[in-house]
C-alpha atoms as a PDB file:
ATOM      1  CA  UNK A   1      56.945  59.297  88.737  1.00  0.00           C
ATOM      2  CA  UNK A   2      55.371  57.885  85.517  1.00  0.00           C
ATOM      3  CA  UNK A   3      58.296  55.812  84.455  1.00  0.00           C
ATOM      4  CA  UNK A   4      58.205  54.257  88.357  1.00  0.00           C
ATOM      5  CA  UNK A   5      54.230  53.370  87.888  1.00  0.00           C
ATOM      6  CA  UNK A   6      55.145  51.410  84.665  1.00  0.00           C
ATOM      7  CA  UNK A   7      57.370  49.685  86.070  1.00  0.00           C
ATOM      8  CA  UNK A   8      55.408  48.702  88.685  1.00  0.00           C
ATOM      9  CA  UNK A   9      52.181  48.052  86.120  1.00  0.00           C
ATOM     10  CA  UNK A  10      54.781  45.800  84.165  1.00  0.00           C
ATOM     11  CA  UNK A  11      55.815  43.354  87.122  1.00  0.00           C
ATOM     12  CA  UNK A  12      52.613  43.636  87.986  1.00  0.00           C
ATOM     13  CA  UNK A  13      51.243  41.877  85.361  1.00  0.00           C
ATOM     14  CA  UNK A  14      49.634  43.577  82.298  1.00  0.00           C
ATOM     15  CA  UNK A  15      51.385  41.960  77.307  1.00  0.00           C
ATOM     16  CA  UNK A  16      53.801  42.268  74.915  1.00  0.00           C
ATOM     17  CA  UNK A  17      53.131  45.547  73.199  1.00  0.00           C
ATOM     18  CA  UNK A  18      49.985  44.213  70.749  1.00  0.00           C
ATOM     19  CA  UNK A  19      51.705  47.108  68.098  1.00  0.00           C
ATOM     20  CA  UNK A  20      54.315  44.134  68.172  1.00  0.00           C
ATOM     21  CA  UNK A  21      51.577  41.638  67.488  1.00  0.00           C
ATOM     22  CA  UNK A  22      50.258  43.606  64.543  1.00  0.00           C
ATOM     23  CA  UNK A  23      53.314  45.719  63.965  1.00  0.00           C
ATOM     24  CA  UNK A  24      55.496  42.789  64.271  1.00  0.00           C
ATOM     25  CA  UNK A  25      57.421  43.414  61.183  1.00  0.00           C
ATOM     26  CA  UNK A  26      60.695  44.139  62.610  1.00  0.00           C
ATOM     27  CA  UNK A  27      60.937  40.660  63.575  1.00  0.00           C
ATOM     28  CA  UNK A  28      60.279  37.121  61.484  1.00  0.00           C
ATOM     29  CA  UNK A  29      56.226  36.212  63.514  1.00  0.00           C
ATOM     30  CA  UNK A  30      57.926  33.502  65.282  1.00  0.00           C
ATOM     31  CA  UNK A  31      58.348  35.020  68.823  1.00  0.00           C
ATOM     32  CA  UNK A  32      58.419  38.573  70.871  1.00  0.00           C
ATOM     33  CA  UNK A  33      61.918  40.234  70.901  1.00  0.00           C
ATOM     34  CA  UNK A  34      63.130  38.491  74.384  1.00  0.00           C
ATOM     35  CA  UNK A  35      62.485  34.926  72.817  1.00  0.00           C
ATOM     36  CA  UNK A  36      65.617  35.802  70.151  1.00  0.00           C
ATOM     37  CA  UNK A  37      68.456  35.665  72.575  1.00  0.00           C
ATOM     38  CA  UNK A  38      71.989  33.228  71.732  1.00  0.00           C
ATOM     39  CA  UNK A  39      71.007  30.400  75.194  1.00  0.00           C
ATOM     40  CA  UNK A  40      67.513  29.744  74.138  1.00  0.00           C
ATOM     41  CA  UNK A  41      68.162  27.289  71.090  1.00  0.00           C
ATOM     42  CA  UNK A  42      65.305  24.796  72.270  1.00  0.00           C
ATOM     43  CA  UNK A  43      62.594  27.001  73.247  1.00  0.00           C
ATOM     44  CA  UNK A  44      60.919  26.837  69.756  1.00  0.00           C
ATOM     45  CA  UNK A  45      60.339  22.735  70.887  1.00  0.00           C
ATOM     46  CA  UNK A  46      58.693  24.508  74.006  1.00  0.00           C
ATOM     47  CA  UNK A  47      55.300  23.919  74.536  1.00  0.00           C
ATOM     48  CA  UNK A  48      54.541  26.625  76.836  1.00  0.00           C
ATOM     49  CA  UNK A  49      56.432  30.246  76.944  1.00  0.00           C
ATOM     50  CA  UNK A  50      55.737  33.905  78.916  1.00  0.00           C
ATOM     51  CA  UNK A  51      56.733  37.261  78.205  1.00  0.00           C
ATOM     52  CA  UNK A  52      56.763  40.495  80.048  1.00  0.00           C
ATOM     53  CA  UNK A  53      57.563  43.963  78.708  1.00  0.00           C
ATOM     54  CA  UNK A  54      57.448  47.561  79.467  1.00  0.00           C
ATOM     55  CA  UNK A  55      58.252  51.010  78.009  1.00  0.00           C
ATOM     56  CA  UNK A  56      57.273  53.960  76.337  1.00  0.00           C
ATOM     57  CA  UNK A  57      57.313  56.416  73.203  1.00  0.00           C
ATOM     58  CA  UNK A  58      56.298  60.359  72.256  1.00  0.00           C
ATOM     59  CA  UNK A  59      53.473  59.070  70.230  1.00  0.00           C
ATOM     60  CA  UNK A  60      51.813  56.100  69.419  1.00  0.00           C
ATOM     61  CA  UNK A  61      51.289  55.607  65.657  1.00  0.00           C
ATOM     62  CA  UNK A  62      48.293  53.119  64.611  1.00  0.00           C
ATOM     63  CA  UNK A  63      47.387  52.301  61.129  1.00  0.00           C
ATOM     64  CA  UNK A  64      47.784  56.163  60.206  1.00  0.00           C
ATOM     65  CA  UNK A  65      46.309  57.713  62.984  1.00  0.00           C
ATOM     66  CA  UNK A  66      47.518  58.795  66.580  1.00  0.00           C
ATOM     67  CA  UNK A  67      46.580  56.527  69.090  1.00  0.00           C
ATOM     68  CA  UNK A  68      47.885  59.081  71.971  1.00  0.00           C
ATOM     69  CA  UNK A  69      46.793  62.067  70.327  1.00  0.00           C
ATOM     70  CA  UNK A  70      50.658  62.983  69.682  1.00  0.00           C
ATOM     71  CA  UNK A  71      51.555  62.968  73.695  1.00  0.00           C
ATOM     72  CA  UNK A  72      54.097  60.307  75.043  1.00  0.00           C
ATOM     73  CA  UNK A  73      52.662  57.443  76.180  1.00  0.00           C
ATOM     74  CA  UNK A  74      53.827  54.118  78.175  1.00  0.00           C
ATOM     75  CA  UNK A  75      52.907  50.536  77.814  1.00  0.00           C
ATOM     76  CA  UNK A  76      53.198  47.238  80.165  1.00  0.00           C
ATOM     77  CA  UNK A  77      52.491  43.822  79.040  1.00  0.00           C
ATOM     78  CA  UNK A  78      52.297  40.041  79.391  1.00  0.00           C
ATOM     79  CA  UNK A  79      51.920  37.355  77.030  1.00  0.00           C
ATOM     80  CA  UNK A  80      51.404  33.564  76.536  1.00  0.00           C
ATOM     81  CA  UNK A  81      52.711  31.447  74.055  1.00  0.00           C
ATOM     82  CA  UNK A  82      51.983  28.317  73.181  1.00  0.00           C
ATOM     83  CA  UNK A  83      54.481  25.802  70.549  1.00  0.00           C
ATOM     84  CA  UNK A  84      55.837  29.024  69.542  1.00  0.00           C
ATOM     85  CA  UNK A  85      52.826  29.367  67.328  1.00  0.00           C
ATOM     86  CA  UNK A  86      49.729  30.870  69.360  1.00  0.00           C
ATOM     87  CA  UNK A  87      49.762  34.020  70.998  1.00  0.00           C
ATOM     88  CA  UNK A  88      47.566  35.631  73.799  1.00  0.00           C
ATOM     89  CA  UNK A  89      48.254  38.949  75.014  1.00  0.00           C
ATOM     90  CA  UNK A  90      47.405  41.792  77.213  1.00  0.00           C
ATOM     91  CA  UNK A  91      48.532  45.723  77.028  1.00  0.00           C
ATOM     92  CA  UNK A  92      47.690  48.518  79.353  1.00  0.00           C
ATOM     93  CA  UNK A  93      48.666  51.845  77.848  1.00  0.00           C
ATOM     94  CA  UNK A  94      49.043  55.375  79.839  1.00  0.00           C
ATOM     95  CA  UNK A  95      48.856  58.193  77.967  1.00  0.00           C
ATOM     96  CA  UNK A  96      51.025  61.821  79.263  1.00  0.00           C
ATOM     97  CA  UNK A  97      48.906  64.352  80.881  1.00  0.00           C
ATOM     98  CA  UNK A  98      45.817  62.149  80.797  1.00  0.00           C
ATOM     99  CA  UNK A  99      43.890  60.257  83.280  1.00  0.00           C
ATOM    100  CA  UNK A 100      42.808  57.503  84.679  1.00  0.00           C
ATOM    101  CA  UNK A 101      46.087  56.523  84.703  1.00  0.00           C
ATOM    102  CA  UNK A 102      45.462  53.611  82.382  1.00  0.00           C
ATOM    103  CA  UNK A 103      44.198  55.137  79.308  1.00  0.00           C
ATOM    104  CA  UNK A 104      42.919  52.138  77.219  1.00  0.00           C
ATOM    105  CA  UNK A 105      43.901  48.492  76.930  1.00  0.00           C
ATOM    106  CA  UNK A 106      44.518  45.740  74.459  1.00  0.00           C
ATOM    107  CA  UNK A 107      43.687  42.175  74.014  1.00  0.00           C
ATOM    108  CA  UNK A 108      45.310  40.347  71.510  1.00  0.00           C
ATOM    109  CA  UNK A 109      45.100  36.225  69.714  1.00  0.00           C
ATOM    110  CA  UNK A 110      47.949  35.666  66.890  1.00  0.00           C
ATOM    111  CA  UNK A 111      49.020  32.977  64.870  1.00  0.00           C
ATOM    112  CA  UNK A 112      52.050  32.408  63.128  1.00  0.00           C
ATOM    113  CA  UNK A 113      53.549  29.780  60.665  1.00  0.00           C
ATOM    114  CA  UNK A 114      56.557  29.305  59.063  1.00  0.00           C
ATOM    115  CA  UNK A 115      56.064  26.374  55.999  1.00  0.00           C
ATOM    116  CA  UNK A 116      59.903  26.726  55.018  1.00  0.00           C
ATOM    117  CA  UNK A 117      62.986  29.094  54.928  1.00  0.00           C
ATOM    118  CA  UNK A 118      61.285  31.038  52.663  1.00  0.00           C
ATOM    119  CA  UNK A 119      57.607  31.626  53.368  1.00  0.00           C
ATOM    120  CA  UNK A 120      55.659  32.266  56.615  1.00  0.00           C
ATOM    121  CA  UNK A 121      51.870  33.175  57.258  1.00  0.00           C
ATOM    122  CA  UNK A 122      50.477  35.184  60.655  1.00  0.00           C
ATOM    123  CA  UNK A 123      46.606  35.994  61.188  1.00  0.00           C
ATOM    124  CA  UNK A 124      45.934  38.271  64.082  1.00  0.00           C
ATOM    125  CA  UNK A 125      43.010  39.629  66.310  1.00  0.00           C
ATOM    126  CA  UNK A 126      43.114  42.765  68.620  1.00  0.00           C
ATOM    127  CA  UNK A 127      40.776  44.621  71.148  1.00  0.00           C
ATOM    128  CA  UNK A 128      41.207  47.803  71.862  1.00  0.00           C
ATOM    129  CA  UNK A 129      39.191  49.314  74.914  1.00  0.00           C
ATOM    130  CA  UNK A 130      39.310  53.039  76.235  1.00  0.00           C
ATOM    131  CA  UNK A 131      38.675  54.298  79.394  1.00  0.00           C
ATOM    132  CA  UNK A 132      35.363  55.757  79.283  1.00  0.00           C
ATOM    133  CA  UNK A 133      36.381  59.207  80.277  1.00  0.00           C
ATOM    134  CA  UNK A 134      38.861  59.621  77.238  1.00  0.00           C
ATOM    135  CA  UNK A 135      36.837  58.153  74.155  1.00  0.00           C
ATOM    136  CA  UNK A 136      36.019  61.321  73.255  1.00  0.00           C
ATOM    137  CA  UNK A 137      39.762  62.694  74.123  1.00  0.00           C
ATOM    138  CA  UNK A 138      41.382  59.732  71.931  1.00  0.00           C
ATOM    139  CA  UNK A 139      39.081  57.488  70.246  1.00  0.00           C
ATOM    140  CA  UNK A 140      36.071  54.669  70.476  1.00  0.00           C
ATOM    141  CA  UNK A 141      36.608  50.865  71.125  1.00  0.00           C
ATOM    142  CA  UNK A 142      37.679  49.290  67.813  1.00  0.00           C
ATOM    143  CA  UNK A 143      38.828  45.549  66.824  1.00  0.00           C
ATOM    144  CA  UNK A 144      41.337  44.668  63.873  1.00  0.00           C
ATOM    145  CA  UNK A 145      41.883  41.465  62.400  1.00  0.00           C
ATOM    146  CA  UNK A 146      44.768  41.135  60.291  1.00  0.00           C
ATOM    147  CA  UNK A 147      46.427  38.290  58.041  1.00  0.00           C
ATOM    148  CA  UNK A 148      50.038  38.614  56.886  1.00  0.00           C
ATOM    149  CA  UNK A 149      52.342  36.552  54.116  1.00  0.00           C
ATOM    150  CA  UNK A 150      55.877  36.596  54.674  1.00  0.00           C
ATOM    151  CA  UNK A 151      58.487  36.212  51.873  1.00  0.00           C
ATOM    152  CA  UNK A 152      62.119  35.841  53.060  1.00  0.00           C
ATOM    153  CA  UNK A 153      64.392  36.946  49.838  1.00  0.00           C
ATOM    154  CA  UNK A 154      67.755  36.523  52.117  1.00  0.00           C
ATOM    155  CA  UNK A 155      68.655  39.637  51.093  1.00  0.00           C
ATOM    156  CA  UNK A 156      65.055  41.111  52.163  1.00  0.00           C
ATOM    157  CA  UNK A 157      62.156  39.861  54.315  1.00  0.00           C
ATOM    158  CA  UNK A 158      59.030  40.998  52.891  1.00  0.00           C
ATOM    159  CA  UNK A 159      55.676  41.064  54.712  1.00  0.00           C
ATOM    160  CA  UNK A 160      52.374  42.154  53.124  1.00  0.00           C
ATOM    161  CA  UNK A 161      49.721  42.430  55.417  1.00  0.00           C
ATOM    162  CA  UNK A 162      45.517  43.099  54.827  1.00  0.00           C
ATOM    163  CA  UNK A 163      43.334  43.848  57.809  1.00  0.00           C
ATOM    164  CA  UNK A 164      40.330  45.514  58.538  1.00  0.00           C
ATOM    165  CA  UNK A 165      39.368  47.555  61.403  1.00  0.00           C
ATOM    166  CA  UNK A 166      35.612  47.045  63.023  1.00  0.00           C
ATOM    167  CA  UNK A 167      34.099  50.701  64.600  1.00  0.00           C
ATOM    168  CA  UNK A 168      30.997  51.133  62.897  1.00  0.00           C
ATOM    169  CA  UNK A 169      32.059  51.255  59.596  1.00  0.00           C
ATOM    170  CA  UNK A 170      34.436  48.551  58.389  1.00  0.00           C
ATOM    171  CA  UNK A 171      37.961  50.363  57.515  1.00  0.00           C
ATOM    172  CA  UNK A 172      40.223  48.199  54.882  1.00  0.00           C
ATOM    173  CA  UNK A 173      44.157  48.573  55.231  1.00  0.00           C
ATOM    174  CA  UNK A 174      47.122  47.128  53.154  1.00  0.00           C
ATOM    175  CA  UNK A 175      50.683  47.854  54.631  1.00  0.00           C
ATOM    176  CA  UNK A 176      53.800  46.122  52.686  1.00  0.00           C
ATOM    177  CA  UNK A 177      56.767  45.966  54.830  1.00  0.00           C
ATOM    178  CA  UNK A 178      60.634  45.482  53.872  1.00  0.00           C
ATOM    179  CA  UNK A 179      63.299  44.960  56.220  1.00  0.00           C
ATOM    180  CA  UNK A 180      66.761  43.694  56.440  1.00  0.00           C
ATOM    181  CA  UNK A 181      67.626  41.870  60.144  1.00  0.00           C
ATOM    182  CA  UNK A 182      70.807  41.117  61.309  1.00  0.00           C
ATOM    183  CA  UNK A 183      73.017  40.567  64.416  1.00  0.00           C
ATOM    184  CA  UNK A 184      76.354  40.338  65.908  1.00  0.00           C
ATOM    185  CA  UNK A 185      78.452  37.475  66.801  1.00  0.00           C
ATOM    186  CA  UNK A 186      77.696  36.460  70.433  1.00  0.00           C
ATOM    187  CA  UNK A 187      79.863  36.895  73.207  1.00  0.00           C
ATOM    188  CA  UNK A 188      79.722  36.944  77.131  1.00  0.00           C
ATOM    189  CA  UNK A 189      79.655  33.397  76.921  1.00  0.00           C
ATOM    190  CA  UNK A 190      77.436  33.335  74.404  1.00  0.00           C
ATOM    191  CA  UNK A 191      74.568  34.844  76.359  1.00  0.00           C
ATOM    192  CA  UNK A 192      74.620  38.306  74.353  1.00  0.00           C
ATOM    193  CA  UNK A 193      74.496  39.670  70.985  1.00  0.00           C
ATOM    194  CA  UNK A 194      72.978  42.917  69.457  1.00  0.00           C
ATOM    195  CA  UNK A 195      70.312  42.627  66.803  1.00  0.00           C
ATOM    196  CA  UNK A 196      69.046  45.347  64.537  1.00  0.00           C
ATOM    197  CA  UNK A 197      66.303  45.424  61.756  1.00  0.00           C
ATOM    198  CA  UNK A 198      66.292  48.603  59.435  1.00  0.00           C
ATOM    199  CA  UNK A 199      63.461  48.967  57.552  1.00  0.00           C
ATOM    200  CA  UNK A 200      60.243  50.800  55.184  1.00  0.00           C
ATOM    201  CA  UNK A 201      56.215  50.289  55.396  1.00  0.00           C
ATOM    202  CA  UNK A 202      53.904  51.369  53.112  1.00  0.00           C
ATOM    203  CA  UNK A 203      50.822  51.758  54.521  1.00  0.00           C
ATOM    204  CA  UNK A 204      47.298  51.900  52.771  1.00  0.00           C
ATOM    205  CA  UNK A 205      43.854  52.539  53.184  1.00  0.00           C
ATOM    206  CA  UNK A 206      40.734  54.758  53.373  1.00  0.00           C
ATOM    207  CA  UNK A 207      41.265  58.129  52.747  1.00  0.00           C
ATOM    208  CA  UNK A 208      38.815  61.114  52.189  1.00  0.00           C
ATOM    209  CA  UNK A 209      39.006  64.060  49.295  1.00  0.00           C
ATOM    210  CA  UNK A 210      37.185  67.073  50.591  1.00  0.00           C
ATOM    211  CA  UNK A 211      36.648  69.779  48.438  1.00  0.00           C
ATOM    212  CA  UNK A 212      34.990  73.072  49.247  1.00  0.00           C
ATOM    213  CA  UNK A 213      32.968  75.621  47.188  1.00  0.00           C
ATOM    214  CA  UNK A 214      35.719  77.686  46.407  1.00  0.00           C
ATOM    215  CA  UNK A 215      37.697  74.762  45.264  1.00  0.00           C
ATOM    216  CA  UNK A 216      40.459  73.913  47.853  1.00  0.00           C
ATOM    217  CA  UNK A 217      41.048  70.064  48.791  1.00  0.00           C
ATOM    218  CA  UNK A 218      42.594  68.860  51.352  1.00  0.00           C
ATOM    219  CA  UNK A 219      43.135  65.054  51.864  1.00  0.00           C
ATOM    220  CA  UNK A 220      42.528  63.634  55.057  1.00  0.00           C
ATOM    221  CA  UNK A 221      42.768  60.303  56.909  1.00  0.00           C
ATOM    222  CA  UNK A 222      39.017  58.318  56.557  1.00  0.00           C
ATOM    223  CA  UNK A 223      36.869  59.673  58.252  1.00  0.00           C
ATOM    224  CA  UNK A 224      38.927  62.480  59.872  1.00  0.00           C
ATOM    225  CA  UNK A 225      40.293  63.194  62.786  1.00  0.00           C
ATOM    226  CA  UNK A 226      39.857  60.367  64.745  1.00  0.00           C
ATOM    227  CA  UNK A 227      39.239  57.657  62.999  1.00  0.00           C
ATOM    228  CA  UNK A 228      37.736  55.666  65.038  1.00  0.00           C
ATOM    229  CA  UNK A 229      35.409  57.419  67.125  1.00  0.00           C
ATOM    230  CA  UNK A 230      31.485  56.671  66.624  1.00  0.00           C
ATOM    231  CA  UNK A 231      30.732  60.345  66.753  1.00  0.00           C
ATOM    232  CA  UNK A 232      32.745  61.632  63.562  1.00  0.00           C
ATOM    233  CA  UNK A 233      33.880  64.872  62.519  1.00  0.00           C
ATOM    234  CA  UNK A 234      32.064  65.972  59.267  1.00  0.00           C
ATOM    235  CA  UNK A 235      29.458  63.694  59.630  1.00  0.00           C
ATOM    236  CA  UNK A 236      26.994  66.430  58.702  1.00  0.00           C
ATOM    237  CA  UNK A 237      28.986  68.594  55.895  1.00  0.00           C
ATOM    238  CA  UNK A 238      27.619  71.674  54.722  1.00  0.00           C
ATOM    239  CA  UNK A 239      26.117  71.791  51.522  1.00  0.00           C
ATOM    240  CA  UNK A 240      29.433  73.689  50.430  1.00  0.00           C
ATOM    241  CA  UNK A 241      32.039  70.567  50.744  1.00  0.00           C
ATOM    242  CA  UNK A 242      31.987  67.473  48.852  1.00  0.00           C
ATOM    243  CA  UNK A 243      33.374  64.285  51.100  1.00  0.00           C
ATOM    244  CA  UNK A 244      34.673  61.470  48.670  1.00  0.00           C
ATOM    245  CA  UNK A 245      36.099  58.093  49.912  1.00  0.00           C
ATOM    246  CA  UNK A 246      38.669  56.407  47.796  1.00  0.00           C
ATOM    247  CA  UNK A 247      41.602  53.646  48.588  1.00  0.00           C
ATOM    248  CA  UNK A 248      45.057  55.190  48.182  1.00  0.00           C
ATOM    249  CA  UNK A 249      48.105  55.577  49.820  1.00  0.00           C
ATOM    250  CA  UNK A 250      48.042  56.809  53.699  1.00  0.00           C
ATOM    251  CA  UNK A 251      51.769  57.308  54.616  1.00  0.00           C
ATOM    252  CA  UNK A 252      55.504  56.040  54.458  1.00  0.00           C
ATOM    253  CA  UNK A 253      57.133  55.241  57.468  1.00  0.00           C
ATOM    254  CA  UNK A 254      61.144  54.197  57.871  1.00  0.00           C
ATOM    255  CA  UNK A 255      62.709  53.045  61.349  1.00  0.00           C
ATOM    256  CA  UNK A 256      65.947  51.214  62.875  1.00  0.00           C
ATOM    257  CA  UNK A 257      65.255  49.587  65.430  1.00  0.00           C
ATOM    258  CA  UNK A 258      68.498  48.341  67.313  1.00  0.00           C
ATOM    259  CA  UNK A 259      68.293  45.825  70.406  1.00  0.00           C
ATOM    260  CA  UNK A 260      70.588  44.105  73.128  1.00  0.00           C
ATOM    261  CA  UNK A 261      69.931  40.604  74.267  1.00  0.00           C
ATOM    262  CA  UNK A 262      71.651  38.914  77.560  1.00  0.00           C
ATOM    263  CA  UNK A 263      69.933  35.557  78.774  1.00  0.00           C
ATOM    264  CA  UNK A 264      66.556  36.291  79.365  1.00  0.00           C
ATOM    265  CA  UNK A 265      65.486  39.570  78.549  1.00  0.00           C
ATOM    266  CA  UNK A 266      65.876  42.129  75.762  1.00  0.00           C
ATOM    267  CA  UNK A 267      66.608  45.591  75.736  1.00  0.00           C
ATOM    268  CA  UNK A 268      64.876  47.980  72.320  1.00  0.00           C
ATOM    269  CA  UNK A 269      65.352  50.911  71.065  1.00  0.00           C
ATOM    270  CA  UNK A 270      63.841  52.020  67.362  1.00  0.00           C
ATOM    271  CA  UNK A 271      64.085  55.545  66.081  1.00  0.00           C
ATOM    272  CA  UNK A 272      61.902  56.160  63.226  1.00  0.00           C
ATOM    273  CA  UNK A 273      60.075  59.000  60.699  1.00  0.00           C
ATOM    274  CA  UNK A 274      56.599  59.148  59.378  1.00  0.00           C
ATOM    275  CA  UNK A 275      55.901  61.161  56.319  1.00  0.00           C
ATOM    276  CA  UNK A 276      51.718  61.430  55.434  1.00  0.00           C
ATOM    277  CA  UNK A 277      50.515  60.983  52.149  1.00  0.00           C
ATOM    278  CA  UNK A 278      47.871  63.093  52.707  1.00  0.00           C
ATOM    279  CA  UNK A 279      47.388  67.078  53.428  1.00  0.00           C
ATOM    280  CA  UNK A 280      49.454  68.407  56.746  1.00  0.00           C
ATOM    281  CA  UNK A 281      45.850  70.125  57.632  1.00  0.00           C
ATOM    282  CA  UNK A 282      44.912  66.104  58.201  1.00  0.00           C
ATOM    283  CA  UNK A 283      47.722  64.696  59.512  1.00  0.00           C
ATOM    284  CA  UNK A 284      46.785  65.911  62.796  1.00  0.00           C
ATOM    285  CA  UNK A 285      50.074  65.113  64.825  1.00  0.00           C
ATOM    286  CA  UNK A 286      50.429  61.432  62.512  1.00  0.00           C
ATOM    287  CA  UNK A 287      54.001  62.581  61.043  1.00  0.00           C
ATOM    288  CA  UNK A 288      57.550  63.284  61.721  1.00  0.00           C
ATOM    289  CA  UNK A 289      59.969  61.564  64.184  1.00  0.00           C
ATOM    290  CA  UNK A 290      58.983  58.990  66.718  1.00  0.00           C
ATOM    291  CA  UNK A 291      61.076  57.127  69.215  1.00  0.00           C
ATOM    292  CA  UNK A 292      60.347  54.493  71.369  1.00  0.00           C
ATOM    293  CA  UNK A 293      62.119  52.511  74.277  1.00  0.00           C
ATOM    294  CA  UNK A 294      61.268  48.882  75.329  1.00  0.00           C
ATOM    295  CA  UNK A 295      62.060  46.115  77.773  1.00  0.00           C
ATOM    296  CA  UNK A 296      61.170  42.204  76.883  1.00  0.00           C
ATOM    297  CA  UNK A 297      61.278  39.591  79.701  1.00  0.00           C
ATOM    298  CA  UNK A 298      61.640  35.717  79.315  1.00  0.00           C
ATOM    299  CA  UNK A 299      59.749  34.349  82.551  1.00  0.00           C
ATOM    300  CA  UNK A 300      59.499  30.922  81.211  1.00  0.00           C
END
């Protein structure tokens, strides 16, 4: 029944996953996944393109924190590009065993550049709206603007990324990103080919030291939780724990994403594992293995 409704909600008309916009490490920032296929030689002269994509994971992992609150979730999307540079996108999300059916919503504006074979730059901005019956279920309305430098090594492509994430409090994050992309010889006419894109993130940011009276710490994502929620947890401490906010390491993450490309669309799949940096009590359902299943679309 769910998978039916996304499918519907895709060809209906809601963006390219804006994790991809943000996320979009697996790929060089010069299009979404459905724009790399063996026909389309001339679209980068293009100077109008749209997207459409669909699918789903068992958790949706966003700068160290669980966007789903660890339940499987889907996603439909469109997006706009313009001379393969300029990016506008839309996301509706559903979340498992939650309603209104469409949990929150992204917006998203990104620009890429590449200024030779070796050395690209991307700046992004992202919306994220919840459905007010779930912000206190998942989390609070946030933006994050991000700017990335690429560095291609030909052996390794290289991405270090710094954004910062507007609820309330401004959060800082610095992710470097390695990967390793490569593809098969086309064939059926030189329509297909299978691409894949191994590779490790480092992610970085807030996180909090608590320490109680009797001397136990625990290390926990900034500011808890849910870090993103106006209302936080621990906002108040008792005069028996000490809350300290330093910049270190958040988590590790590793995937393989492996995709199929025929004509005009893609087909993704990317298995990956999560290991926190922090204390398992803070984690709170941000490690272990994730999977996640998409479909890209070339309309135009």
């Amino acid at each position: 029944m769910i998978r039916n409704r996304i499918r519907l909600y895709t060809f209906a008309g809601s963006l390219v996953l804006q994790t991809l916009a943000v996320y979009a490490q697996t790929q060089p920032p010069s299009a979404p996944p459905a724009y790399k296929n063996a026909t389309d030689t001339a679209a980068q002269n293009r100077m109008h393109s749209f997207y459409a994509g669909t699918g789903g994971g068992n958790n949706l992992l966003y700068l160290g924190s669980t966007m789903s609150q660890g339940h499987g979730f889907g996603f439909a999307s469109v997006s706009y590009g313009l001379m393969d540079k300029i990016y506008f996108s839309a996301t509706g999300y559903t979340v498992n065993k939650l309603s209104p059916f469409t949990a929150f919503y992204s917006l998203g504006l990104s620009f890429n550049h590449t200024f030779n074979s070796w050395f690209d730059i991307s700046a992004g901005f992202s919306r994220y709206n919840v459905s007010a019956p779930l912000r206190d279920t998942l989390f609070d309305n946030f933006s994050y603007a991000d700017v990335t430098l690429g560095f291609d090594w030909k052996i390794l492509y290289s991405k270090i990324s710094a954004g910062s994430l507007f609820s309330g409090d401004k959060q800082f994050y610095l992710q470097t990103r390695h990967s390793r992309y490569f593809e098969t010889p086309s064939f059926a006419g030189g329509k297909a080919f299978f691409s894949f894109d191994p590779y490790i993130n480092i992610l970085s940011g807030t996180v909090v030291s608590i320490e109680t009276s009797g001397d136990v710490k625990e290390t926990t994502v900034s500011p808890g939780f849910r870090p993103w929620r106006k209302k936080r947890q621990g906002s108040n401490p008792s005069p028996v724990t000490t809350y300290n906010e330093y910049f270190g390491l958040m988590e590790i993450d590793f995937g393989f994403p492996a995709a199929f490309s025929y004509d005009f669309f893609t087909i993704e799949l990317e298995p990956g594992y999560v290991i926190p940096l922090y204390s398992l009590e803070g984690s709170s359902g941000t490690g272990g293995f994730l999977f996640m299943a998409s479909l890209f679309l070339k309309i135009f």
